[in-house]
N, C-alpha and C. Protein backbone atom coordinates (compact mmCIF):
# COMPACT_ATOMS: atom_id res chain seq x y z
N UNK A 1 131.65 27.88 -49.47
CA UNK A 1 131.52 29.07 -48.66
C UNK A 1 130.73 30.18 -49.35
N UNK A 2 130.72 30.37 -50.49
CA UNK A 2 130.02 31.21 -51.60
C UNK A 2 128.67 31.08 -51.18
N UNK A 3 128.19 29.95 -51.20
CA UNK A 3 126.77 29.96 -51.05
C UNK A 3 126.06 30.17 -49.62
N UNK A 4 127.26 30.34 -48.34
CA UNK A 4 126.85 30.95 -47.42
C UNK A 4 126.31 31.88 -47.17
N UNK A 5 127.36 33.24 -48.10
CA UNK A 5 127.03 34.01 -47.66
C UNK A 5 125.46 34.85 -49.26
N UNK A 6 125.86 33.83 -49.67
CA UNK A 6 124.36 34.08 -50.45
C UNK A 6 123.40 34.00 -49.80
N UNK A 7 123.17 32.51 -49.23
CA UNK A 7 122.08 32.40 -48.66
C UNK A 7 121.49 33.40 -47.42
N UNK A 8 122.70 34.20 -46.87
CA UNK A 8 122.91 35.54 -45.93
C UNK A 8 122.12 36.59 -46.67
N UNK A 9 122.70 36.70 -47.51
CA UNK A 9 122.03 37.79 -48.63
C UNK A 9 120.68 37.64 -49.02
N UNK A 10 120.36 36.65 -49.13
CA UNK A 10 118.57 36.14 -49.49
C UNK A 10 118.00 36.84 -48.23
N UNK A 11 118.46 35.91 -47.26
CA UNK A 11 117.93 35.97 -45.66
C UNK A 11 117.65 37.64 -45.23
N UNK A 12 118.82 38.68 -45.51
CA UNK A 12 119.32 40.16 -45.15
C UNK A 12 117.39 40.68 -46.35
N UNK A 13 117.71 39.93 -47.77
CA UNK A 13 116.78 40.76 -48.27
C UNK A 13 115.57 40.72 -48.25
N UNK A 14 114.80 39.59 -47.67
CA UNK A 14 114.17 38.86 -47.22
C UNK A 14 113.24 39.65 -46.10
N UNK A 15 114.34 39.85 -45.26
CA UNK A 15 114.34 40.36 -43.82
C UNK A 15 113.74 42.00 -44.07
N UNK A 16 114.83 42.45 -44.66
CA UNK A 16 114.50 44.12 -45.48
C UNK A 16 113.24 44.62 -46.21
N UNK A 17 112.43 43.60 -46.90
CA UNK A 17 111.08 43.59 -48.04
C UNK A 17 110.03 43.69 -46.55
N UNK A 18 110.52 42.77 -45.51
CA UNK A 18 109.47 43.12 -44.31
C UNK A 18 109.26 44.12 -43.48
N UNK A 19 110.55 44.58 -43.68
CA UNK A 19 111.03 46.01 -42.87
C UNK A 19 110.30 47.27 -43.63
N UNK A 20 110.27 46.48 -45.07
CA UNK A 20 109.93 47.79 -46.18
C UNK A 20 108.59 48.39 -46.26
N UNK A 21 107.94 46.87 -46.27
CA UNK A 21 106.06 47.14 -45.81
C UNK A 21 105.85 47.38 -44.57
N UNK A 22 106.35 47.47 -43.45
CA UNK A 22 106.41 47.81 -42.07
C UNK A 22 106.62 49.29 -42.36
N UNK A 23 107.69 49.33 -42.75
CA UNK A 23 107.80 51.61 -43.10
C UNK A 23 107.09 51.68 -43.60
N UNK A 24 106.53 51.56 -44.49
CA UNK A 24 105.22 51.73 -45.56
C UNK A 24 103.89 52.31 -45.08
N UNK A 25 103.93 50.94 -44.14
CA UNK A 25 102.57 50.75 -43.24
C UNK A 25 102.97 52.42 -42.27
N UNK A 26 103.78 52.62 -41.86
CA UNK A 26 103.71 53.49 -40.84
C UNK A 26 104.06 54.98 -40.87
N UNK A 27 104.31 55.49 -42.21
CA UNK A 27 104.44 56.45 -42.76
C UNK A 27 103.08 56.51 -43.78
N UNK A 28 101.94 55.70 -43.74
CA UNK A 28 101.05 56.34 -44.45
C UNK A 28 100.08 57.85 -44.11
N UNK A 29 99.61 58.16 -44.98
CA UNK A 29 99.43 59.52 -45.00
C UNK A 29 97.89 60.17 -44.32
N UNK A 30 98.42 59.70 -42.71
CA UNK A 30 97.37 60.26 -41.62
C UNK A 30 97.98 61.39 -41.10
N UNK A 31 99.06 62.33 -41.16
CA UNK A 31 98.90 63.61 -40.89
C UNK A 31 98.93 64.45 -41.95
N UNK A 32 97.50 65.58 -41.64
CA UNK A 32 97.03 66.48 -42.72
C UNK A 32 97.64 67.68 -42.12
N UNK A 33 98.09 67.69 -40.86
CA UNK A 33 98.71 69.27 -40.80
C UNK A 33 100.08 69.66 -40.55
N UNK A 34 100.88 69.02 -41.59
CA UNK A 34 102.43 69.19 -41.33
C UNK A 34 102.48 70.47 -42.59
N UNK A 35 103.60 71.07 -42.24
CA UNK A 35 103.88 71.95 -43.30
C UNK A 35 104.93 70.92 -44.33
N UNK A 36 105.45 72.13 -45.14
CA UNK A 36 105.68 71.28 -46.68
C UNK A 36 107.17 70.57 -46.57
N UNK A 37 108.35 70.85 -45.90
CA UNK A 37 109.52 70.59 -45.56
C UNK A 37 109.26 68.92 -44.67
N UNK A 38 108.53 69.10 -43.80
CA UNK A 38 108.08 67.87 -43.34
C UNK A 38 107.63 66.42 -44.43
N UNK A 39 106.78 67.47 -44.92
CA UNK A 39 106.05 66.15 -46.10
C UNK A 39 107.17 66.00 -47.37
N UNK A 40 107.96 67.33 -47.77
CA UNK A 40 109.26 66.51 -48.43
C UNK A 40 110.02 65.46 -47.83
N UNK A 41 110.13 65.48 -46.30
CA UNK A 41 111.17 64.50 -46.14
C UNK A 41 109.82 63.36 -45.53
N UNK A 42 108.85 63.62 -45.22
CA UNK A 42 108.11 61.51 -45.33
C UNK A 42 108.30 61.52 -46.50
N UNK A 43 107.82 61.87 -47.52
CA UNK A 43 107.80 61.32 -49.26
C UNK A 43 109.28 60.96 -49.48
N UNK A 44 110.49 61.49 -49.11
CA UNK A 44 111.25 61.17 -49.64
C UNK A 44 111.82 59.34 -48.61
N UNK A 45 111.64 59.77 -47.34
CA UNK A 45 111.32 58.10 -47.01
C UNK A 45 110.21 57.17 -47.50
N UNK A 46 109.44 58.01 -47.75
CA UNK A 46 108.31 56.88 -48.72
C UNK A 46 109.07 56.00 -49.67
N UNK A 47 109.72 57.00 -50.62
CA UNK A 47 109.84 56.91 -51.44
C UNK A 47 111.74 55.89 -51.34
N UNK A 48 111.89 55.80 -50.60
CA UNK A 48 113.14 55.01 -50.43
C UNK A 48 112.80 53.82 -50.02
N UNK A 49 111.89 53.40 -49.53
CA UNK A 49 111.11 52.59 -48.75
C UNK A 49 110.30 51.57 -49.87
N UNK A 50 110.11 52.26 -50.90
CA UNK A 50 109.04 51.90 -52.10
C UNK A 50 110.89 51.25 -53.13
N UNK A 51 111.39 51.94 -53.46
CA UNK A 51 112.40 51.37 -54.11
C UNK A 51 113.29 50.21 -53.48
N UNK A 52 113.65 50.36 -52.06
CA UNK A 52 113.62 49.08 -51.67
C UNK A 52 113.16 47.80 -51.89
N UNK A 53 111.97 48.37 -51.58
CA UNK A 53 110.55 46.92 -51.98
C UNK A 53 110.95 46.64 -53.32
N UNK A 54 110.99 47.17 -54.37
CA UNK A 54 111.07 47.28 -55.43
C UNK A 54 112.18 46.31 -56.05
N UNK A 55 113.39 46.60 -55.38
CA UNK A 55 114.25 45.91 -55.26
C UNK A 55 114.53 44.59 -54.61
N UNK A 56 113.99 44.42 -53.89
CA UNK A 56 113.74 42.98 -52.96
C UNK A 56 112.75 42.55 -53.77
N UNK A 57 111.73 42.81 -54.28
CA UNK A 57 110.83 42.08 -55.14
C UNK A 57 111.95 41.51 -56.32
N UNK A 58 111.76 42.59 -56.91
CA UNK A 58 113.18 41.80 -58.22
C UNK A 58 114.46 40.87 -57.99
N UNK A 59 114.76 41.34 -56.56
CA UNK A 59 115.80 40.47 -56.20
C UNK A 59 115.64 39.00 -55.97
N UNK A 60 114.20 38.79 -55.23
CA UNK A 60 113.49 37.27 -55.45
C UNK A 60 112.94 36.87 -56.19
N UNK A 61 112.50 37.91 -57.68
CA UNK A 61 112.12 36.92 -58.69
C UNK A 61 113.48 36.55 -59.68
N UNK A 62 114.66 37.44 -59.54
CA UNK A 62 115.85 36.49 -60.06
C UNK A 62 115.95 35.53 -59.06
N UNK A 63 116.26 35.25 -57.98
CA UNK A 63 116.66 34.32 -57.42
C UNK A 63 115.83 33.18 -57.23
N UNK A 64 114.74 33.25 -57.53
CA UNK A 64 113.39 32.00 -57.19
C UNK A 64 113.24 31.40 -58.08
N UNK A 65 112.69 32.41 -59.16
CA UNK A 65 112.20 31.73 -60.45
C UNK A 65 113.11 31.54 -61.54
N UNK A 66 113.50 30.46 -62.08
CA UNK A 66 114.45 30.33 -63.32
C UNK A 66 113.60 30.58 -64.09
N UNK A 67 113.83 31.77 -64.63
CA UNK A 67 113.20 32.32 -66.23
C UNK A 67 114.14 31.96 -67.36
N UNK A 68 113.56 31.35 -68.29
CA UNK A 68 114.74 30.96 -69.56
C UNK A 68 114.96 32.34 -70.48
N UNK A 69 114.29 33.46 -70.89
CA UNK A 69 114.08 34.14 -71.67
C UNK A 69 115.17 35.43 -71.26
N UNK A 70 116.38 35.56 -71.96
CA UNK A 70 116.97 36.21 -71.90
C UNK A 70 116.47 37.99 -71.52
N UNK A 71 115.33 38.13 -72.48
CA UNK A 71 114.97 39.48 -71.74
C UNK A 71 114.35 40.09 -70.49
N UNK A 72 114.07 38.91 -69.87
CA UNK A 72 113.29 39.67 -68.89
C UNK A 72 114.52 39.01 -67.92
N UNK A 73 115.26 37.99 -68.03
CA UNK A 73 116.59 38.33 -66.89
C UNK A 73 117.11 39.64 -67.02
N UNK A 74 117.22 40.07 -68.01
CA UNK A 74 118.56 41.52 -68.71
C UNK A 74 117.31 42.38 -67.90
N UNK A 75 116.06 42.40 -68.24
CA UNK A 75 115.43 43.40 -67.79
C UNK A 75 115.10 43.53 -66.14
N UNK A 76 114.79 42.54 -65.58
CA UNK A 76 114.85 41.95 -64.08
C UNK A 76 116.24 43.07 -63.40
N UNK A 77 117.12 42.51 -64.13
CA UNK A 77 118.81 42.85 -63.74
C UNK A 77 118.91 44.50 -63.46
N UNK A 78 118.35 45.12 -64.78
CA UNK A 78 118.05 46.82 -65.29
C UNK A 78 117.65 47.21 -63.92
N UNK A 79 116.15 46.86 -63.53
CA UNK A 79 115.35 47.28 -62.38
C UNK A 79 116.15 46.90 -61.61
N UNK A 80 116.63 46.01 -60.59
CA UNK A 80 117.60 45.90 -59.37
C UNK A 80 118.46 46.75 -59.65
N UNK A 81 119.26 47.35 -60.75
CA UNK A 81 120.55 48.43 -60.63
C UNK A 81 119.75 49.36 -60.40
N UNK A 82 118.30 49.59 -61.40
CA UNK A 82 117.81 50.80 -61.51
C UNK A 82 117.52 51.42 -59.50
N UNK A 83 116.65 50.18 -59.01
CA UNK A 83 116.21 50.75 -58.04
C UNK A 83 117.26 50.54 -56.79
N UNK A 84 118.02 49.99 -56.40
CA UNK A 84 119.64 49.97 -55.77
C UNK A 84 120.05 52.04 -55.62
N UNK A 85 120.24 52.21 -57.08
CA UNK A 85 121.01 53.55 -57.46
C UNK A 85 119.50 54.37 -57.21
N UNK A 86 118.11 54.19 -57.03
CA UNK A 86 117.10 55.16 -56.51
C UNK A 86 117.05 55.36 -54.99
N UNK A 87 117.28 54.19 -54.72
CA UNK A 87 117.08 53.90 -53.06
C UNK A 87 118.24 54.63 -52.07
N UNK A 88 119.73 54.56 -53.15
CA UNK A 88 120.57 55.45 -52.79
C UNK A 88 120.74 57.09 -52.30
N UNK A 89 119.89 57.06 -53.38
CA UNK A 89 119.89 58.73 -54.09
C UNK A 89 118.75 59.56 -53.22
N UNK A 90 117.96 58.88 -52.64
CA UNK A 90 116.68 59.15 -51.87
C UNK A 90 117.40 59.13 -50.56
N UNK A 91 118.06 58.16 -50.19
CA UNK A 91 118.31 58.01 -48.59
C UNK A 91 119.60 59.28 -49.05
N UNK A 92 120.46 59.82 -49.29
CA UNK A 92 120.97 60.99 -49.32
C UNK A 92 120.99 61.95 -49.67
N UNK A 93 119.95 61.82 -50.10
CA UNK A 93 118.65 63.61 -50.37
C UNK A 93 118.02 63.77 -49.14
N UNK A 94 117.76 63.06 -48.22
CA UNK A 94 117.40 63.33 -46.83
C UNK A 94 118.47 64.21 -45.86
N UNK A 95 119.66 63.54 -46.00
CA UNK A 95 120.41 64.47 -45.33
C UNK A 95 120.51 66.25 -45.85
N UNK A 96 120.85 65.88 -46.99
CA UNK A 96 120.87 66.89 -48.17
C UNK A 96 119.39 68.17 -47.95
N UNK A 97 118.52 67.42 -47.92
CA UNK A 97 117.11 68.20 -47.43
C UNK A 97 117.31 68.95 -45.81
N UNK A 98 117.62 68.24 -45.20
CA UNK A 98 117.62 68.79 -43.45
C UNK A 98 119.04 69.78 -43.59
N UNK A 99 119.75 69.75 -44.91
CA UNK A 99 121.17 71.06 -44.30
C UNK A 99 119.50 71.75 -44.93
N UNK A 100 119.12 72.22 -46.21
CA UNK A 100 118.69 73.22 -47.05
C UNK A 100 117.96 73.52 -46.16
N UNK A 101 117.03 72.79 -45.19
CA UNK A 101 115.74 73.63 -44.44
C UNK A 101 116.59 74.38 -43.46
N UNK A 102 117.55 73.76 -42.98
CA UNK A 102 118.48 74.78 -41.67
C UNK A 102 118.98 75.73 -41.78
N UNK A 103 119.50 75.85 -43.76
CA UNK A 103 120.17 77.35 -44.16
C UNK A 103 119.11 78.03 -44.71
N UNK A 104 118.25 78.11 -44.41
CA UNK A 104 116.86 78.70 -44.94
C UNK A 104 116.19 79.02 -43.58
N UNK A 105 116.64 78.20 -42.41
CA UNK A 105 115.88 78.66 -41.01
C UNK A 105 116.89 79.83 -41.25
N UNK A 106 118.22 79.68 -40.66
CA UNK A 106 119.23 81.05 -40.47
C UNK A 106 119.00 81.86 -41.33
């Protein structure tokens, strides 16, 4: 049963790395006349969007490739926590961003 829901998990991240270049693709940077509150919050979906990827990349080169060399698993491992805990921190600086612009409208 373990490897069910792994193979779920491949599939989910899989699914997500396509989702990731799809946001990517559609948040690139064709509007020149937004003010600056706007372009903090695309960059900060850019930028959640980019650590994702980031993470789904690393997540399929542990899972694809058997690397024998202890450091670049340990290091592989680093980047997936690293970008997991970025991707976090970005998607709730968004909310975090839309109170600050509203107590700054009032």
């Amino acid at each position: 049963m373990p490897t069910v829901n792994l193979c779920c998990h491949e599939f989910v991240v899989a699914i997500s790395s396509i989702a990731c270049i799809l946001g990517l693709w559609l948040l690139r940077d064709c509007n020149q006349g937004i003010d600056d509150f706007q372009e903090t919050e695309e960059n900060l979906l850019r930028m959640s969007f980019a650590y994702w990827l980031v993470y789904c990349i690393a997540f399929g080169i542990d899972k694809v490739f058997l690397l024998d060399s202890n450091v670049i698993i340990v290091s592989l491992r680093i980047t997936i926590a690293l970008s997991y805990l970025l991707t976090f921190f970005c998607i709730l600086s968004l909310p975090l961003h839309k109170f600050a612009v509203h107590k700054i409208e009032e």
